[in-house]
C-alpha atoms as a PDB file:
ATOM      1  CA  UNK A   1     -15.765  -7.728   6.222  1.00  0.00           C
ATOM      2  CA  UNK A   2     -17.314  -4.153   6.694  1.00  0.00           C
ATOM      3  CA  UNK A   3     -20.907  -3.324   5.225  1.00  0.00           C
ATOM      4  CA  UNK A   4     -20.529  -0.278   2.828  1.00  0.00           C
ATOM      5  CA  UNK A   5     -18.290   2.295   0.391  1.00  0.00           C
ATOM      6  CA  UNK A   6     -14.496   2.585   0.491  1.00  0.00           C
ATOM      7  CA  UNK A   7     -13.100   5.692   1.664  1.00  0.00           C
ATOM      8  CA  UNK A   8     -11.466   7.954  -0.948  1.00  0.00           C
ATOM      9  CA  UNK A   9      -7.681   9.018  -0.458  1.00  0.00           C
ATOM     10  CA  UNK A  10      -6.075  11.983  -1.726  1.00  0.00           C
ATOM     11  CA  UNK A  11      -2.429  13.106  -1.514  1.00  0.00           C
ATOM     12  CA  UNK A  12      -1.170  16.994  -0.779  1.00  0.00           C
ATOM     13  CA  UNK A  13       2.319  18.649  -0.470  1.00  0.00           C
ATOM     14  CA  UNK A  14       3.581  18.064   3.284  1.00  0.00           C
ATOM     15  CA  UNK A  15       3.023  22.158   3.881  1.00  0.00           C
ATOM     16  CA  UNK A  16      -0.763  21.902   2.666  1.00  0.00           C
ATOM     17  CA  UNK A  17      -2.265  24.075   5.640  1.00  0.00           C
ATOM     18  CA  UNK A  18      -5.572  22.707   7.324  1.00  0.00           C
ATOM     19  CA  UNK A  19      -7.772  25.527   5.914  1.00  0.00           C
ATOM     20  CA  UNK A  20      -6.534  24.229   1.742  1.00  0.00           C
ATOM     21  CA  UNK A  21      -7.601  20.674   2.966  1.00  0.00           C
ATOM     22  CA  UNK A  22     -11.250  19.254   1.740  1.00  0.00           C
ATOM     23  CA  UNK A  23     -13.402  17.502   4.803  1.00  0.00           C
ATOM     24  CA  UNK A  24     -11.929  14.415   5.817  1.00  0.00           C
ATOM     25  CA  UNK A  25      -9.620  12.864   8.316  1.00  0.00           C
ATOM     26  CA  UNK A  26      -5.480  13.578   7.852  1.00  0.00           C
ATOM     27  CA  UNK A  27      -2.847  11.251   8.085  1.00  0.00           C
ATOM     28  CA  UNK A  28       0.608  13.347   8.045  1.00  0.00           C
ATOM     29  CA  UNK A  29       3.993  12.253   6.699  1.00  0.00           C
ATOM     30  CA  UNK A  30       6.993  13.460   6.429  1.00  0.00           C
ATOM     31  CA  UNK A  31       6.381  14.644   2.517  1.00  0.00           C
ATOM     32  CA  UNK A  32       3.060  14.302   2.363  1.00  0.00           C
ATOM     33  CA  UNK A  33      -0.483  14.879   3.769  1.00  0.00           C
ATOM     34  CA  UNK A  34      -2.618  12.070   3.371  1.00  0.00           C
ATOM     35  CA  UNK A  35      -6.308  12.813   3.231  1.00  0.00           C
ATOM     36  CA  UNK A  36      -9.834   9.791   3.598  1.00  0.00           C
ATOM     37  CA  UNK A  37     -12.475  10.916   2.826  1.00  0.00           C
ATOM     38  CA  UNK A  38     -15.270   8.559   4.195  1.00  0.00           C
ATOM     39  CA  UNK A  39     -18.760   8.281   2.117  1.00  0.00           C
ATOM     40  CA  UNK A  40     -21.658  10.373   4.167  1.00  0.00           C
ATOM     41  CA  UNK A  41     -19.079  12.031   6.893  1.00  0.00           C
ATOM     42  CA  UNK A  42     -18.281  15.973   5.478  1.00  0.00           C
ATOM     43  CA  UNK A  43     -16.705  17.122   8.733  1.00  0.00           C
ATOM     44  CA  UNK A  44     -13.410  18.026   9.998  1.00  0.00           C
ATOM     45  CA  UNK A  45     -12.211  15.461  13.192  1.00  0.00           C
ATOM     46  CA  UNK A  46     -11.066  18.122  16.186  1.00  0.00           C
ATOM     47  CA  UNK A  47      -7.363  17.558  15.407  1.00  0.00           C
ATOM     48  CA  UNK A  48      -4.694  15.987  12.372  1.00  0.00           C
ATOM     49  CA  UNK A  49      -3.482  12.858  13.866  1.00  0.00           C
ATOM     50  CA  UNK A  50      -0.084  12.554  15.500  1.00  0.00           C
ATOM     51  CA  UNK A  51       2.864  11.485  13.690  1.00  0.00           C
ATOM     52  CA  UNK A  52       4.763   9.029  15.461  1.00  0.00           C
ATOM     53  CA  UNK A  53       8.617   8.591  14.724  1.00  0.00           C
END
């Protein structure tokens, strides 16, 4: 079990461009950009993550 807070998710529309998105790291889908937000981290990681089909 891991020590400390949940991270928050939020969902945005698939065409949600980086600069719209809040600080947090992006998990992209097809219809979808999914956003965590992780308690006391409020920067951007260097790149979105890969999707992988």
């Amino acid at each position: 079990m891991r020590d400390g807070d949940d991270p928050a998710l939020t969902v945005h529309p698939a065409g949600t461009p980086d600069h719209r998105l809040p600080a947090g790291d992006v998990l992209d889908k097809k219809h979808a950009r999914l956003l965590f937000q992780w308690p006391g981290r409020d920067v951007l990681l260097p790149a979105p993550v890969e999707r992988c089909d």
